[in-house]
Protein backbone atom coordinates (compact mmCIF):
# COMPACT_ATOMS: atom_id res chain seq x y z
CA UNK A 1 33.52 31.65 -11.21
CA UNK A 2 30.40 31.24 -9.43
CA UNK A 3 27.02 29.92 -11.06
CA UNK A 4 24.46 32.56 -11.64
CA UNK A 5 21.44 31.57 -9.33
CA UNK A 6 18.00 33.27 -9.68
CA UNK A 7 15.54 33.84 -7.18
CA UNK A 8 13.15 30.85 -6.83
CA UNK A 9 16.20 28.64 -7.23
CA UNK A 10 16.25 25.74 -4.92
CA UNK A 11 20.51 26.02 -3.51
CA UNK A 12 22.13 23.80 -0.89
CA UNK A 13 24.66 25.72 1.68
CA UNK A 14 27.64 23.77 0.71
CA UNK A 15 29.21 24.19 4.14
CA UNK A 16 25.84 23.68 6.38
CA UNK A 17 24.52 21.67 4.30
CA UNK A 18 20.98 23.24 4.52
CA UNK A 19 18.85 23.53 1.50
CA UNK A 20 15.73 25.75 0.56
CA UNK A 21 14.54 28.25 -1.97
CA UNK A 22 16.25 31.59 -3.12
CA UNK A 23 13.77 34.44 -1.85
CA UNK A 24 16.49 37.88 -1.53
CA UNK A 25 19.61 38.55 -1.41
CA UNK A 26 21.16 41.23 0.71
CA UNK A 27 24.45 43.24 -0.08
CA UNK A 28 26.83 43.60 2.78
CA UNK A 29 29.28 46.74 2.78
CA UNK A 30 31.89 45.47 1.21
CA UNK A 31 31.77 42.02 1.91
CA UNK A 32 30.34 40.38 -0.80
CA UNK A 33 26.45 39.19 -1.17
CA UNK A 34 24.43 36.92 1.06
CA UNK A 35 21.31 34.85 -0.36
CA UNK A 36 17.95 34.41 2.23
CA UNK A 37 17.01 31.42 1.89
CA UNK A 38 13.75 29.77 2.75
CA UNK A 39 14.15 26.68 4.42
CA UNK A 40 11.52 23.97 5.64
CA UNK A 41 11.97 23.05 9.09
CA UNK A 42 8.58 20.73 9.57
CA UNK A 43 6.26 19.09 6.80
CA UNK A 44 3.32 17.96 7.93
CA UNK A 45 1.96 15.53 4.84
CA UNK A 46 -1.28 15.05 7.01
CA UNK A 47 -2.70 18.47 6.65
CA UNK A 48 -0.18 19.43 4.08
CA UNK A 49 1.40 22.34 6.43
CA UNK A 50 5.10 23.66 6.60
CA UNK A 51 7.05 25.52 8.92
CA UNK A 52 9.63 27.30 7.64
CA UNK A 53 12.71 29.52 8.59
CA UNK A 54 14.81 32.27 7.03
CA UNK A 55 18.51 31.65 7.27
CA UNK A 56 21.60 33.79 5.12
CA UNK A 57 23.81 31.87 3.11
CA UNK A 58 26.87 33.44 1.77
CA UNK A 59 27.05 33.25 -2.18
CA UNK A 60 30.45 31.53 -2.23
CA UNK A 61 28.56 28.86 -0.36
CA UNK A 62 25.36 28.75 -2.39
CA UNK A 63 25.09 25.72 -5.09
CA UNK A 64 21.79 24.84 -7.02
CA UNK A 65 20.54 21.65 -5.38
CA UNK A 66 19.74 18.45 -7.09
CA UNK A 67 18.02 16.30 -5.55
CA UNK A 68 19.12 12.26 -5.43
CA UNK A 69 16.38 10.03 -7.56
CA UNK A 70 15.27 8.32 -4.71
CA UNK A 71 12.63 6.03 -6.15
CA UNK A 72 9.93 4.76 -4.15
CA UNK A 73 8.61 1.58 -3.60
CA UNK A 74 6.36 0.59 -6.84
CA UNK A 75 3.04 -0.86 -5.84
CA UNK A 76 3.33 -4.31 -6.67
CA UNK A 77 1.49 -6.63 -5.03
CA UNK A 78 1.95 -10.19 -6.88
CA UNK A 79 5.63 -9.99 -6.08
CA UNK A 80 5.24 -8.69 -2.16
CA UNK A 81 2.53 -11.92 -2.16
CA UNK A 82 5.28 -13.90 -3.44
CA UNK A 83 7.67 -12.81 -1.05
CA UNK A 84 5.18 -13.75 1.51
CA UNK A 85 4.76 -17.01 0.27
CA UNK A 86 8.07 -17.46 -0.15
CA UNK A 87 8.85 -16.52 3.40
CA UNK A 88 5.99 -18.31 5.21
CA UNK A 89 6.62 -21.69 3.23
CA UNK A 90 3.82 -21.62 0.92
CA UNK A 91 3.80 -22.84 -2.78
CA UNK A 92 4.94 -20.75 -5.28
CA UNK A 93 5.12 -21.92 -9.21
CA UNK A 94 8.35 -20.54 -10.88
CA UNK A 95 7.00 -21.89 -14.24
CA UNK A 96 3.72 -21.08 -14.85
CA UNK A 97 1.29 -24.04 -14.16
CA UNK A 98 -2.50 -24.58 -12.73
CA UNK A 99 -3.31 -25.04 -9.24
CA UNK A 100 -4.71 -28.58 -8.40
CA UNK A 101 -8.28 -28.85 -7.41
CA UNK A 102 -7.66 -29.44 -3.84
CA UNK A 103 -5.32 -26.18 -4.02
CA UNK A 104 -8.14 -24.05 -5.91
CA UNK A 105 -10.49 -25.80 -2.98
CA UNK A 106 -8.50 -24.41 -0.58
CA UNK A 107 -7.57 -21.11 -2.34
CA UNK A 108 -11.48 -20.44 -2.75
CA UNK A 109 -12.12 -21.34 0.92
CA UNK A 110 -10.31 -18.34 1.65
CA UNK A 111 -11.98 -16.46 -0.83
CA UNK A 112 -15.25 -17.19 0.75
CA UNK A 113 -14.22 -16.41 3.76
CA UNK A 114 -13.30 -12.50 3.12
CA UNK A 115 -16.82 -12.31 0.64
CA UNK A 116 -18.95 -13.40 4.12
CA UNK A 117 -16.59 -10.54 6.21
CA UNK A 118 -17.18 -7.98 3.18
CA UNK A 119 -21.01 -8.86 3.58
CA UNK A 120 -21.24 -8.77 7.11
CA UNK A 121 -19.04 -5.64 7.41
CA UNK A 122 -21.87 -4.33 4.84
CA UNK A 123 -25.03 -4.88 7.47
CA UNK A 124 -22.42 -3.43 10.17
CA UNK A 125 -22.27 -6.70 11.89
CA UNK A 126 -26.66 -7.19 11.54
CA UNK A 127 -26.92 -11.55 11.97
CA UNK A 128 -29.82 -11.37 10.37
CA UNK A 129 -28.97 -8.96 7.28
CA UNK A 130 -25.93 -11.26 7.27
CA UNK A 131 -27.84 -14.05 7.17
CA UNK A 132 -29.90 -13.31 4.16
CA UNK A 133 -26.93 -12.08 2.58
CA UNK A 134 -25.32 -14.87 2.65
CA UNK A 135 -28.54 -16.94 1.39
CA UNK A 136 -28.02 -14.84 -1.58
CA UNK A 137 -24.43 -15.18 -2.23
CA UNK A 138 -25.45 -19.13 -1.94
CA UNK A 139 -27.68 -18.68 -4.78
CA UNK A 140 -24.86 -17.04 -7.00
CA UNK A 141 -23.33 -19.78 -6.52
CA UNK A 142 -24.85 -22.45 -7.59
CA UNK A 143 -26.08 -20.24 -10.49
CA UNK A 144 -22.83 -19.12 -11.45
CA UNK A 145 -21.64 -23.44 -11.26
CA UNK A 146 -24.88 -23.76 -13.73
CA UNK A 147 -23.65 -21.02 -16.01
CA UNK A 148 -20.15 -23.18 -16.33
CA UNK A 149 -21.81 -26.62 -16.93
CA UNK A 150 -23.34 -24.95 -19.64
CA UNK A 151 -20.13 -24.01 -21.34
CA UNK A 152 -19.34 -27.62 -20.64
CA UNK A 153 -15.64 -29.76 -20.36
CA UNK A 154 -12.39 -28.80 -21.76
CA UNK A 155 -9.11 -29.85 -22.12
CA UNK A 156 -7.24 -30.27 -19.39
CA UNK A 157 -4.23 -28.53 -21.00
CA UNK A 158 -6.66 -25.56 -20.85
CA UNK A 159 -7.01 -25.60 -17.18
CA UNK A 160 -4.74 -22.77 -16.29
CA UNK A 161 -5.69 -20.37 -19.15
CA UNK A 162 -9.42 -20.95 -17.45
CA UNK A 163 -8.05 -21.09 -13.70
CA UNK A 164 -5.87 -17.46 -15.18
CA UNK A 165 -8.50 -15.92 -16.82
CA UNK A 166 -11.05 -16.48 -13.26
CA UNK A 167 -8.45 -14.83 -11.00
CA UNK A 168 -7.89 -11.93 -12.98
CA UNK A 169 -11.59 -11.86 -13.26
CA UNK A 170 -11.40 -11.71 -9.12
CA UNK A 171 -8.94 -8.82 -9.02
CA UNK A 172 -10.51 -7.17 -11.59
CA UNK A 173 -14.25 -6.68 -9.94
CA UNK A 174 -12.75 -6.40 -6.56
CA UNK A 175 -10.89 -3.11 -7.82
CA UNK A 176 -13.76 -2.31 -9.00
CA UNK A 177 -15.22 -2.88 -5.46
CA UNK A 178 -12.51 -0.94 -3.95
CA UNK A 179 -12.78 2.39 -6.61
CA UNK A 180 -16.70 2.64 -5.67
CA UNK A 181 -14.97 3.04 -1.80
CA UNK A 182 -12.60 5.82 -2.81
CA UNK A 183 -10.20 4.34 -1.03
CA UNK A 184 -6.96 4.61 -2.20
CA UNK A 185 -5.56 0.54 -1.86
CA UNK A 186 -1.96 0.97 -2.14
CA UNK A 187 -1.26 2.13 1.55
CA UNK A 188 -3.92 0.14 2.93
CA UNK A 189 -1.95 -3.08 1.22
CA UNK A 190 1.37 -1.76 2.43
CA UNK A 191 -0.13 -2.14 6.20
CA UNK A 192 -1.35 -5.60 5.19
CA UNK A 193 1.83 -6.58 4.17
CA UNK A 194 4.21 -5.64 6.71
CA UNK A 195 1.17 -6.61 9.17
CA UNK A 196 1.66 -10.26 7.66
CA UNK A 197 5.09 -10.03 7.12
CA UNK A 198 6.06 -9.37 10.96
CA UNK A 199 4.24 -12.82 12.08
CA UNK A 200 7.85 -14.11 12.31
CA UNK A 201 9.39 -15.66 15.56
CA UNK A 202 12.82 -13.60 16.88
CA UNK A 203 14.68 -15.95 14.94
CA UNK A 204 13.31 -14.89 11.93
CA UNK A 205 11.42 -17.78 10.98
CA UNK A 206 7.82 -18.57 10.98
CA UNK A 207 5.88 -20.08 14.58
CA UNK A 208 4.04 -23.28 13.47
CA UNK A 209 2.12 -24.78 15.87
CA UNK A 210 2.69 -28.41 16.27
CA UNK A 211 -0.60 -30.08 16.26
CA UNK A 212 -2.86 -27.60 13.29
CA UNK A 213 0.96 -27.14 11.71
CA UNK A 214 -0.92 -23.83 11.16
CA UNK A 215 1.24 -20.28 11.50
CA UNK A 216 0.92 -18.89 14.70
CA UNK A 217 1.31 -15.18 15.50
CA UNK A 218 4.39 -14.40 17.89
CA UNK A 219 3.82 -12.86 21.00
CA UNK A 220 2.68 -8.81 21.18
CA UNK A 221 1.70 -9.03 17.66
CA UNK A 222 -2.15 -7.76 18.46
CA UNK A 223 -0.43 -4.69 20.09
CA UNK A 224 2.44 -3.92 17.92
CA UNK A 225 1.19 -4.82 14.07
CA UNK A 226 -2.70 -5.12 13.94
CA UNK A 227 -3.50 -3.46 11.35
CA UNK A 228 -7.50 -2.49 11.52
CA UNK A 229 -6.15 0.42 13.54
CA UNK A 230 -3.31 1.67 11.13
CA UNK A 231 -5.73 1.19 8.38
CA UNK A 232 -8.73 3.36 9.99
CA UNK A 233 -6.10 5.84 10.92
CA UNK A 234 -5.29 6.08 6.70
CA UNK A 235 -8.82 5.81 5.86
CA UNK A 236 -9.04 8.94 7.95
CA UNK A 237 -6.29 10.14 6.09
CA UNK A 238 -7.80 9.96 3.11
CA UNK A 239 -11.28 11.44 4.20
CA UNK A 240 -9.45 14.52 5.46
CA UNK A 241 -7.42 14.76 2.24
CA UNK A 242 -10.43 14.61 -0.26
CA UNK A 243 -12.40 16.87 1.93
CA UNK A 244 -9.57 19.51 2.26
CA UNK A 245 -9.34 19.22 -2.07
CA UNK A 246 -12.99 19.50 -2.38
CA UNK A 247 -12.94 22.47 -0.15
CA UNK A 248 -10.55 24.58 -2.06
């Protein structure tokens, strides 16, 4: 007994193996019923295009199709860090615990260093929009160090909830930062990760240069994982999608 399918159905060809939707069906003298089937031969997610084709499957063949959950990857960035950090052989806590001050020292250097690129890549490159820029974010500082010697010392059992509370401060304005771009982050982190992830040697295991004990990039990496290219490529991506939504 065969299932009743309805046009619109999604069916698979259970000898072919081809799937698409249910748009006819033609009656053959005699010899039962075939279904035409619509069936996507090219999707273009870019420009959201298809190119389809029109095949006949017979409907002994014909089965609704049900697709297999495939999840995808969840955008999770603490635990891809942590894979990094775990990979590249830097600290990660297991039991939560504060940094030590020559950690957050170092932590905050880097910090810095990405505010001064955001600020520069805000003048397009200008030294001397930079430069007063920078003056500025200088001046933060040692009013926002003023605004915390006001609130004055704690206990030091209270150091992470203060060191937890800061960083989620960080990721909070810097999404904040990132909405007023449009930008959606989640692919542009994906290239970031795998960018970071592939600075491993053949053997699988991080370069470190002898002398700075630094980690080194292996050979070809510029050509085969930089990712300012991938990510203007997405950015473009994006631009085009938005515009294409906006326009119908």
């Amino acid at each position: 007994m065969f299932q009743q399918i309805k046009k619109g159905q999604i069916v698979i060809d259970t000898v072919t193996k081809q799937y698409g939707k249910v748009i006819g069906r033609e009656f053959k003298n005699n010899k039962g019923v075939d279904l035409l089937v619509e069936v996507i031969v090219n999707h273009n997610k870019e420009d959201n295009t298809r190119t389809t084709k029109l095949i006949k499957v017979p409907i002994m063949n014909a089965r609704p199709f049900k697709p297999t959950n495939e999840k995808k990857k969840p955008y999770a960035p603490y635990f891809d860090v942590k894979k990094f950090h775990e990979t590249f052989g830097h600290p990660v806590a297991e039991v939560p615990q504060p940094i030590s001050k020559e950690r957050a020292a170092q932590r905050a250097d880097y910090l810095v260093e990405e505010l001064v690129e955001f600020l520069w890549s805000s003048v397009a490159g200008n030294e001397h929009e930079t430069n007063k820029l920078v003056d500025e974010l200088i001046h933060s500082i040692h009013k926002a160090k003023n605004k915390c010697f006001g609130k004055g010392e704690f206990p030091k059992e209270e150091i992470l909830l203060n060191q937890t509370d800061a960083l989620n401060d960080i990721n909070y304005i810097n999404y904040g930062s990132i909405v007023e771009t449009g930008v959606n982050p989640k692919p542009i982190f994906e290239i970031i990760q795998k960018a970071n992830m592939s600075k491993l040697g053949e053997d699988g295991k991080p370069i470190i240069d002898p002398v700075t004990k630094k980690i080194m990039k292996p050979a070809n990496w510029e050509a085969n994982h930089k990712p300012e290219p991938l990510i203007a490529k997405e950015i473009k991506r994006q631009i085009e999608n938005a515009e294409r939504k906006r326009g119908n």
